[in-house]
PDB file of N, CA and C in Angstrom:
ATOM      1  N   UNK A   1    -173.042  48.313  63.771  1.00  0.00           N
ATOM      2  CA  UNK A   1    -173.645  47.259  62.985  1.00  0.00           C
ATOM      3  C   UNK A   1    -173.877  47.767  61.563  1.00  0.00           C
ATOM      4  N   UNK A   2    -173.215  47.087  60.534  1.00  0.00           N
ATOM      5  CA  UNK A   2    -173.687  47.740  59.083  1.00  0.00           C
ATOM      6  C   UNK A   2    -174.843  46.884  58.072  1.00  0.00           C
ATOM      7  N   UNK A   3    -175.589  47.098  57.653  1.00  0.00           N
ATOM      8  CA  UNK A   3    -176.842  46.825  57.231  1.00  0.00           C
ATOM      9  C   UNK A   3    -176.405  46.225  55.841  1.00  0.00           C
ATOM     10  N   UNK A   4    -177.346  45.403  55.619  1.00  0.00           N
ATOM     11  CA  UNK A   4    -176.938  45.021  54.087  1.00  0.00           C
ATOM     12  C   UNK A   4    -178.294  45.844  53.535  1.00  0.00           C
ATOM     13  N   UNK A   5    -177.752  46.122  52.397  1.00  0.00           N
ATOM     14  CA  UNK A   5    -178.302  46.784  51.444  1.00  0.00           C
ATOM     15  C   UNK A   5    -179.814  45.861  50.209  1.00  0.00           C
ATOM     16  N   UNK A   6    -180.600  46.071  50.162  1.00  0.00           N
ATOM     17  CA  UNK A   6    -181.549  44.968  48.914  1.00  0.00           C
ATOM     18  C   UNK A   6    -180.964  45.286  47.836  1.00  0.00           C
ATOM     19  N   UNK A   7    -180.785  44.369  46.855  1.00  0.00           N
ATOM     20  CA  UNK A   7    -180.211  44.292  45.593  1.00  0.00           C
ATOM     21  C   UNK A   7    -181.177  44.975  44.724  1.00  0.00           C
ATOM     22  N   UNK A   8    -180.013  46.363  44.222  1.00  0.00           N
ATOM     23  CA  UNK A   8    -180.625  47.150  43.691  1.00  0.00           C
ATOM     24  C   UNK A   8    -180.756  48.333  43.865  1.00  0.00           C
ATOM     25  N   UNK A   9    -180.882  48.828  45.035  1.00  0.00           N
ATOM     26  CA  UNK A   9    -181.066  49.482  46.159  1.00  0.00           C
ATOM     27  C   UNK A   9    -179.850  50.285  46.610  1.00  0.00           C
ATOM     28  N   UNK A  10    -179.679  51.692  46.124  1.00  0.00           N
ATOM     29  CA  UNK A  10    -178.102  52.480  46.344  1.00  0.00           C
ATOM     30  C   UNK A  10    -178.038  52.597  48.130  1.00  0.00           C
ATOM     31  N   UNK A  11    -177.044  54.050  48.187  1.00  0.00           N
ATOM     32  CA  UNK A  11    -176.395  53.648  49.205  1.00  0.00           C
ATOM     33  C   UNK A  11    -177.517  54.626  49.775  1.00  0.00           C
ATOM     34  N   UNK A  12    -178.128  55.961  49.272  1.00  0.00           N
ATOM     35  CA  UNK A  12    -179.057  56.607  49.724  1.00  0.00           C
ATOM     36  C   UNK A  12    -180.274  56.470  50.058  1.00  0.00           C
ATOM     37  N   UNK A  13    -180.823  55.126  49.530  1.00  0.00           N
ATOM     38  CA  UNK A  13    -182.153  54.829  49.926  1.00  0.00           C
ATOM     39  C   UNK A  13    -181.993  53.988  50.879  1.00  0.00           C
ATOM     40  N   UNK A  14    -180.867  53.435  51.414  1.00  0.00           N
ATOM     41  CA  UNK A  14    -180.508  52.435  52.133  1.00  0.00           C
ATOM     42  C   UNK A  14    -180.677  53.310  53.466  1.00  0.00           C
ATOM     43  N   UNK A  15    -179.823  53.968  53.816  1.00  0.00           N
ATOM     44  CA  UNK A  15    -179.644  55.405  54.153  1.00  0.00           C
ATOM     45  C   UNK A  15    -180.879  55.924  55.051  1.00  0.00           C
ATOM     46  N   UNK A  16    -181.782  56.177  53.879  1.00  0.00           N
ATOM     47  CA  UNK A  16    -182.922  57.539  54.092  1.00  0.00           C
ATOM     48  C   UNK A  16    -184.267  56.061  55.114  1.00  0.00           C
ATOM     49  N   UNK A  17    -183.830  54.970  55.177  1.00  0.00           N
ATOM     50  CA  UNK A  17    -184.749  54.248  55.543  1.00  0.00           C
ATOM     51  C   UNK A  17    -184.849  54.464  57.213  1.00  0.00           C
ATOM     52  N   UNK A  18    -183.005  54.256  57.355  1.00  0.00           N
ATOM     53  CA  UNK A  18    -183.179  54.569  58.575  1.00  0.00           C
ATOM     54  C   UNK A  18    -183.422  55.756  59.551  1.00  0.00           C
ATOM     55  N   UNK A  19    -183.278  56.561  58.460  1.00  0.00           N
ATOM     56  CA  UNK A  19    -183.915  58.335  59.225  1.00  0.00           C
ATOM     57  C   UNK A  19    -184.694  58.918  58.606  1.00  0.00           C
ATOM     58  N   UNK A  20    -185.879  57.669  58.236  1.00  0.00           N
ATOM     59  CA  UNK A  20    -186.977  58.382  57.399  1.00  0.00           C
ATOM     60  C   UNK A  20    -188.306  59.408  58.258  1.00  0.00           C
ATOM     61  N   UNK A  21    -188.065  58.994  59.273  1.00  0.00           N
ATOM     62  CA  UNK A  21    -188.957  59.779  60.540  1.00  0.00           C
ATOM     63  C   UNK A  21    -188.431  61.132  61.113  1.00  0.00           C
ATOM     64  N   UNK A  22    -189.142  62.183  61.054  1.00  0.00           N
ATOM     65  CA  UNK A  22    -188.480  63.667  61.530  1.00  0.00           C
ATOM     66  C   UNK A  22    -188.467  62.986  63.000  1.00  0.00           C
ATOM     67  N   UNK A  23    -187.287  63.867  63.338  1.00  0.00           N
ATOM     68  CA  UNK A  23    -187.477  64.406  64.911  1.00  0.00           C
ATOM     69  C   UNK A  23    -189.101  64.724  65.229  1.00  0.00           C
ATOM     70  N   UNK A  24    -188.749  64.398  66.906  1.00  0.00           N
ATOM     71  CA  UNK A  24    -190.602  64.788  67.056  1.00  0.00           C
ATOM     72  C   UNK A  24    -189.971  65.796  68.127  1.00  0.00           C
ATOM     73  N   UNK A  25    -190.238  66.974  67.834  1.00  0.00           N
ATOM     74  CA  UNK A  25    -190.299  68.244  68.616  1.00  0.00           C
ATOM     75  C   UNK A  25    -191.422  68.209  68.917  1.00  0.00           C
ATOM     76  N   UNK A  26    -191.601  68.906  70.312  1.00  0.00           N
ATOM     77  CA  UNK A  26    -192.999  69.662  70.702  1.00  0.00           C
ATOM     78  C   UNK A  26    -193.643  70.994  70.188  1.00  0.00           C
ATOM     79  N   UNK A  27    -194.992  70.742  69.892  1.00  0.00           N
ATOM     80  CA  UNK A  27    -195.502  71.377  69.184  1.00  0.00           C
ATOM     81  C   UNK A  27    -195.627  73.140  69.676  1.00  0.00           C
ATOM     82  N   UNK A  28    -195.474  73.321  71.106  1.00  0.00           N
ATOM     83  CA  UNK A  28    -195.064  74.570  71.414  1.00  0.00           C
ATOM     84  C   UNK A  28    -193.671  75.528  70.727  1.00  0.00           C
ATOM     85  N   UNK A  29    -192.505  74.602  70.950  1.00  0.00           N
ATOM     86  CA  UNK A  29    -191.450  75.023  70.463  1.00  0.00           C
ATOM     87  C   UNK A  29    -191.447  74.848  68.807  1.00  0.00           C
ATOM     88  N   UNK A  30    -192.215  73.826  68.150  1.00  0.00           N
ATOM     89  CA  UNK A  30    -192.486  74.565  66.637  1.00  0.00           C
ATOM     90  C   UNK A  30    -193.330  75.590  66.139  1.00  0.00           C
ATOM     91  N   UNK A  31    -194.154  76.596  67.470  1.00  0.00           N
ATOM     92  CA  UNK A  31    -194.984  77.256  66.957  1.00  0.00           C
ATOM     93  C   UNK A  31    -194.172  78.710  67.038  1.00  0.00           C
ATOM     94  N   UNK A  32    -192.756  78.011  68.189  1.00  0.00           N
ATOM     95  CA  UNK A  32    -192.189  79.513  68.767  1.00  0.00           C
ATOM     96  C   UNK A  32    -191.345  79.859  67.634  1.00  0.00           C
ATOM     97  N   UNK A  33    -190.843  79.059  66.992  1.00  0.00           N
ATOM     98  CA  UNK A  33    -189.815  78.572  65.819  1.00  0.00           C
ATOM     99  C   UNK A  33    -190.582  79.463  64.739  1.00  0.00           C
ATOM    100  N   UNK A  34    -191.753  78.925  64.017  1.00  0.00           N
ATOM    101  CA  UNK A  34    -192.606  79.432  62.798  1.00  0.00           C
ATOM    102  C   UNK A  34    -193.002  80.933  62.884  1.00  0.00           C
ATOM    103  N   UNK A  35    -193.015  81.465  64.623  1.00  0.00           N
ATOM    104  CA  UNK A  35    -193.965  82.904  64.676  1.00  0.00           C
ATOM    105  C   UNK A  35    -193.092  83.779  64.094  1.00  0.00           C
ATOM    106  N   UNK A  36    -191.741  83.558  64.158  1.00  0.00           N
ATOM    107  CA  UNK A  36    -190.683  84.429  63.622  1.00  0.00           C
ATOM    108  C   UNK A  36    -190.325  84.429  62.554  1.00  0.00           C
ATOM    109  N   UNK A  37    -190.998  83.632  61.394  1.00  0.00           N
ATOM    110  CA  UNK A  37    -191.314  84.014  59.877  1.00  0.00           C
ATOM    111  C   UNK A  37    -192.074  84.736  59.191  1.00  0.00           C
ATOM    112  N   UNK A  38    -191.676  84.839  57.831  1.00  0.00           N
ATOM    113  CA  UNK A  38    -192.796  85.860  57.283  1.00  0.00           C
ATOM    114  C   UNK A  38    -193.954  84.786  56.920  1.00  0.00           C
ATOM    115  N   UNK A  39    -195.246  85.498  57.076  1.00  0.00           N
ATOM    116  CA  UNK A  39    -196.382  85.012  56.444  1.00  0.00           C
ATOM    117  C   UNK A  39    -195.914  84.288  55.136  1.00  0.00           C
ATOM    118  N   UNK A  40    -195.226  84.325  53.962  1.00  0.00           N
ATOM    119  CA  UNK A  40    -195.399  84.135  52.933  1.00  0.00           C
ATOM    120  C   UNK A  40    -194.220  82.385  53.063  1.00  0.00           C
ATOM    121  N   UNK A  41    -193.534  82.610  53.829  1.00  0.00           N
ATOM    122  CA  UNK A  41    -192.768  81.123  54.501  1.00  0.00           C
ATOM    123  C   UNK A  41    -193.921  80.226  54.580  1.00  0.00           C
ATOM    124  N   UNK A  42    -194.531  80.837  56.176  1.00  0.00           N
ATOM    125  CA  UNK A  42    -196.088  80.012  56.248  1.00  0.00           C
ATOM    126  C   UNK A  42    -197.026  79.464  55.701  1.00  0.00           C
ATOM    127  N   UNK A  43    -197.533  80.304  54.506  1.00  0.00           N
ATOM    128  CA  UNK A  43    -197.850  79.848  53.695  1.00  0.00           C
ATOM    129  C   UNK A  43    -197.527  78.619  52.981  1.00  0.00           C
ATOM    130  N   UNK A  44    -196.320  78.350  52.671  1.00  0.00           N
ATOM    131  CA  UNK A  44    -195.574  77.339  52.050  1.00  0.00           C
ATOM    132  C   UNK A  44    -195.285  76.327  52.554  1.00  0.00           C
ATOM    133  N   UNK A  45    -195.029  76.501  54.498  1.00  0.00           N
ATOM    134  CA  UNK A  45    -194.862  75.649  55.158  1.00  0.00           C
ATOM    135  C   UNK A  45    -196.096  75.058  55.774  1.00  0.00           C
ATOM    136  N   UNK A  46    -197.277  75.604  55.149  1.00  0.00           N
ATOM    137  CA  UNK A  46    -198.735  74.587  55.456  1.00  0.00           C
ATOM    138  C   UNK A  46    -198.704  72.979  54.460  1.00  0.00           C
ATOM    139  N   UNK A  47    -198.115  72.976  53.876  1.00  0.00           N
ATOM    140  CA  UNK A  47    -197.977  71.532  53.329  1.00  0.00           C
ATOM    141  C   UNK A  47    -196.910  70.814  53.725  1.00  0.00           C
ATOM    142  N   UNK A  48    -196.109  71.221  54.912  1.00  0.00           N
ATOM    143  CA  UNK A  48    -195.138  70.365  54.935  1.00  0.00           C
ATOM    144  C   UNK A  48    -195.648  68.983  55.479  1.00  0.00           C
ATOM    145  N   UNK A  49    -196.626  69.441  56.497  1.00  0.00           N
ATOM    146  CA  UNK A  49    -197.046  68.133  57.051  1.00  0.00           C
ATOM    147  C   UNK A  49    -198.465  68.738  57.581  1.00  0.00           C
ATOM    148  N   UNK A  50    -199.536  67.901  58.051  1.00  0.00           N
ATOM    149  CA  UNK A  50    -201.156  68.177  58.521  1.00  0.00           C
ATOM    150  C   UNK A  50    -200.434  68.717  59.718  1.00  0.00           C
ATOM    151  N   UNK A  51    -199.712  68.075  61.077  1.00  0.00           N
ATOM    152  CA  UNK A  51    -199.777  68.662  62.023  1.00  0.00           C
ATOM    153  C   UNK A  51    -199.104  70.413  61.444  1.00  0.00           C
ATOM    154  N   UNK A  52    -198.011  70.832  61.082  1.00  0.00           N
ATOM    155  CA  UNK A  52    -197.212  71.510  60.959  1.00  0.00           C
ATOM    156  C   UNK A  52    -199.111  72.804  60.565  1.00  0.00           C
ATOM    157  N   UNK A  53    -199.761  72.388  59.716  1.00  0.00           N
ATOM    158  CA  UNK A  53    -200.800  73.137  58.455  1.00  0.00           C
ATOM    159  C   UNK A  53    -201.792  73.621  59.988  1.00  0.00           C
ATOM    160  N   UNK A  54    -201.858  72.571  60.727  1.00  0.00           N
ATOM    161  CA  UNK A  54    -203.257  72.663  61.855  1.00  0.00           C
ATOM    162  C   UNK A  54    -201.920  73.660  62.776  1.00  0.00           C
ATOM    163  N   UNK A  55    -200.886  73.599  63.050  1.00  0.00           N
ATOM    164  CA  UNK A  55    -200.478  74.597  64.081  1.00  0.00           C
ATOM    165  C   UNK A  55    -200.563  76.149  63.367  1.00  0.00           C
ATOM    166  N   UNK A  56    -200.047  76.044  61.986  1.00  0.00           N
ATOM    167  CA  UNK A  56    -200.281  77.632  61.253  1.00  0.00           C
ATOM    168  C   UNK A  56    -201.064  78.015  61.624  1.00  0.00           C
ATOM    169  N   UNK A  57    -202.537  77.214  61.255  1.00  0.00           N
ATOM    170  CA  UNK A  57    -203.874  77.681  60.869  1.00  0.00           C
ATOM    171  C   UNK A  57    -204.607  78.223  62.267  1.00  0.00           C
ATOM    172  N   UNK A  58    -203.781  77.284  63.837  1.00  0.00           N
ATOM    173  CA  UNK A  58    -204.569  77.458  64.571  1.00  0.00           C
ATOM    174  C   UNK A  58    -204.409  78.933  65.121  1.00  0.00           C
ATOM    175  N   UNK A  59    -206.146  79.642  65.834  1.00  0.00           N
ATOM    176  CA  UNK A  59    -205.955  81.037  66.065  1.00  0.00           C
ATOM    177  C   UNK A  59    -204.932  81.315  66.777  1.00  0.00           C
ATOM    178  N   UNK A  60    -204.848  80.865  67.917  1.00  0.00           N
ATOM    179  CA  UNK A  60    -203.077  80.793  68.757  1.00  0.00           C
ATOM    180  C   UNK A  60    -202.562  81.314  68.192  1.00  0.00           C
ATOM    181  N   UNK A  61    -201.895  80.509  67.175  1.00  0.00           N
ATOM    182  CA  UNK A  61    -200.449  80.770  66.451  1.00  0.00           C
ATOM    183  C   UNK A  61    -200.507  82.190  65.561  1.00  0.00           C
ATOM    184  N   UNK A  62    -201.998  82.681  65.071  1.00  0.00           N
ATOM    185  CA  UNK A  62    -201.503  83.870  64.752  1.00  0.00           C
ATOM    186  C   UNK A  62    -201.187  84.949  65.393  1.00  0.00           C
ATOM    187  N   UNK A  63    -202.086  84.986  66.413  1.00  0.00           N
ATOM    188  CA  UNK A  63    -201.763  85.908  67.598  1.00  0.00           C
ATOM    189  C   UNK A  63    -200.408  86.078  68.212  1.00  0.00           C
ATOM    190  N   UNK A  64    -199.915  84.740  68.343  1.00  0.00           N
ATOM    191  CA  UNK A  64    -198.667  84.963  68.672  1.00  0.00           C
ATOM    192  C   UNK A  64    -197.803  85.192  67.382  1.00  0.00           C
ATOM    193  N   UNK A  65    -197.784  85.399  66.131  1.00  0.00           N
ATOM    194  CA  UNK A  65    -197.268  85.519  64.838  1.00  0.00           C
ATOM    195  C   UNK A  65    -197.388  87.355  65.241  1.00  0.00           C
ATOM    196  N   UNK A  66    -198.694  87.337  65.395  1.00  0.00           N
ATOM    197  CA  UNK A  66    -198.794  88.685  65.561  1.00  0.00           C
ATOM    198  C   UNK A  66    -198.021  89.773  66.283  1.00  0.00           C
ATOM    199  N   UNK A  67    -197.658  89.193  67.546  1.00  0.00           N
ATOM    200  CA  UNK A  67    -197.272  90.062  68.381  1.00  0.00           C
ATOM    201  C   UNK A  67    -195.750  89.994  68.323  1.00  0.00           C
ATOM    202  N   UNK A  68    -195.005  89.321  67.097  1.00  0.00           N
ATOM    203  CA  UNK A  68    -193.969  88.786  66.819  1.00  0.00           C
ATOM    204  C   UNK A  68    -193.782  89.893  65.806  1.00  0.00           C
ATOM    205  N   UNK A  69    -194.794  90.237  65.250  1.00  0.00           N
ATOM    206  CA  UNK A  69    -194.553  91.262  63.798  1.00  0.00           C
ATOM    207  C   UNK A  69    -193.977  92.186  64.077  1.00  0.00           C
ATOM    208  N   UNK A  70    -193.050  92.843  63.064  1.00  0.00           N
ATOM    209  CA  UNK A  70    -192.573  94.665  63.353  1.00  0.00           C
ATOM    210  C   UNK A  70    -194.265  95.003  63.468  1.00  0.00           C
ATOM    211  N   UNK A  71    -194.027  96.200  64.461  1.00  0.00           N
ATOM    212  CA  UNK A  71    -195.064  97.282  64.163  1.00  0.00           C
ATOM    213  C   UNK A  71    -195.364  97.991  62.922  1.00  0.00           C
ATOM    214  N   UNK A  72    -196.631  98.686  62.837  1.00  0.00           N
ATOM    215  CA  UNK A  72    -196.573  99.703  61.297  1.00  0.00           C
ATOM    216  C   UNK A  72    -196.108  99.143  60.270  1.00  0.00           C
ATOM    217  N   UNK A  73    -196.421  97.843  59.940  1.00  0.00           N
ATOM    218  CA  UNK A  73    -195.204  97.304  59.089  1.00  0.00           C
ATOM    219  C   UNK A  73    -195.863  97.720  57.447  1.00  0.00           C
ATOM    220  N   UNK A  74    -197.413  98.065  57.423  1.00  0.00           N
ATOM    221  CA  UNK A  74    -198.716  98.097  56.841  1.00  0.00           C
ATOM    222  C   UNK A  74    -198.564  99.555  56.568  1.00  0.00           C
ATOM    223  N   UNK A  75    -198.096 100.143  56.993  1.00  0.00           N
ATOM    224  CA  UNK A  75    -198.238 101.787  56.789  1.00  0.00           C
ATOM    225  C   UNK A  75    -197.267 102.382  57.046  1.00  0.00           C
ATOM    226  N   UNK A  76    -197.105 103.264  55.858  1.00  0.00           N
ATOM    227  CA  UNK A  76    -196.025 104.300  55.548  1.00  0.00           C
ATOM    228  C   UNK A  76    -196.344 105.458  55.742  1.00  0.00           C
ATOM    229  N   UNK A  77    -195.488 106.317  56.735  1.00  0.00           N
ATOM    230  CA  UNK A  77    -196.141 107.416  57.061  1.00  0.00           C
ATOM    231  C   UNK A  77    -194.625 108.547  56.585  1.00  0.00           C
ATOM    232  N   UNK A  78    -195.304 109.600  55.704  1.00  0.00           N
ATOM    233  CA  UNK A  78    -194.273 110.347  55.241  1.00  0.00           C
ATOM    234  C   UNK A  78    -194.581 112.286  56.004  1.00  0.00           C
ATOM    235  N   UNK A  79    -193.166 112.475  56.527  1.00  0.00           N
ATOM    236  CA  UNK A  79    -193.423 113.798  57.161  1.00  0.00           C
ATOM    237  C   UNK A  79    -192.699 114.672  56.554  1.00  0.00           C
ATOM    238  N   UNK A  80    -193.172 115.878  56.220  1.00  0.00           N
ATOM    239  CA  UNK A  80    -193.055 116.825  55.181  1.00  0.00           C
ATOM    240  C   UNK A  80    -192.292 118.052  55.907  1.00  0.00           C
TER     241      UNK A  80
END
């Protein structure tokens, strides 16, 4: 079925109307997705959306961010 377009109105906004809604993933598998970034991603990706900001923020997710981290990643140890 092809849509008519509002006068005025290109072919991209025509477009973006009908897939203006993300996918709705479950919020487990976006937390498993995010733990494997760097903090400084995270950071950035707290505004993508409130839910996306409340899964960063929640303690959960750092813990599991955490245990996702290289080890020692904080300390340099030099042997002489």
């Amino acid at each position: 079925m092809i849509e008519k377009r509002k006068k005025g109105e290109s072919v991209c906004e025509s477009s973006m109307e009908a897939t203006s809604s993300p996918p709705n993933l479950p919020s487990d598998l976006i937390m498993q997705i995010l733990s494997w970034l760097p903090v400084k991603f995270l950071i950035r990706f707290t505004s993508v959306s409130k839910h996306w900001k409340s899964l960063i923020l929640d303690p959960n997710f750092a813990k599991l961010h955490l245990q996702k981290s290289p080890k020692n990643t904080h300390h340099t140890h030099r042997t002489r």
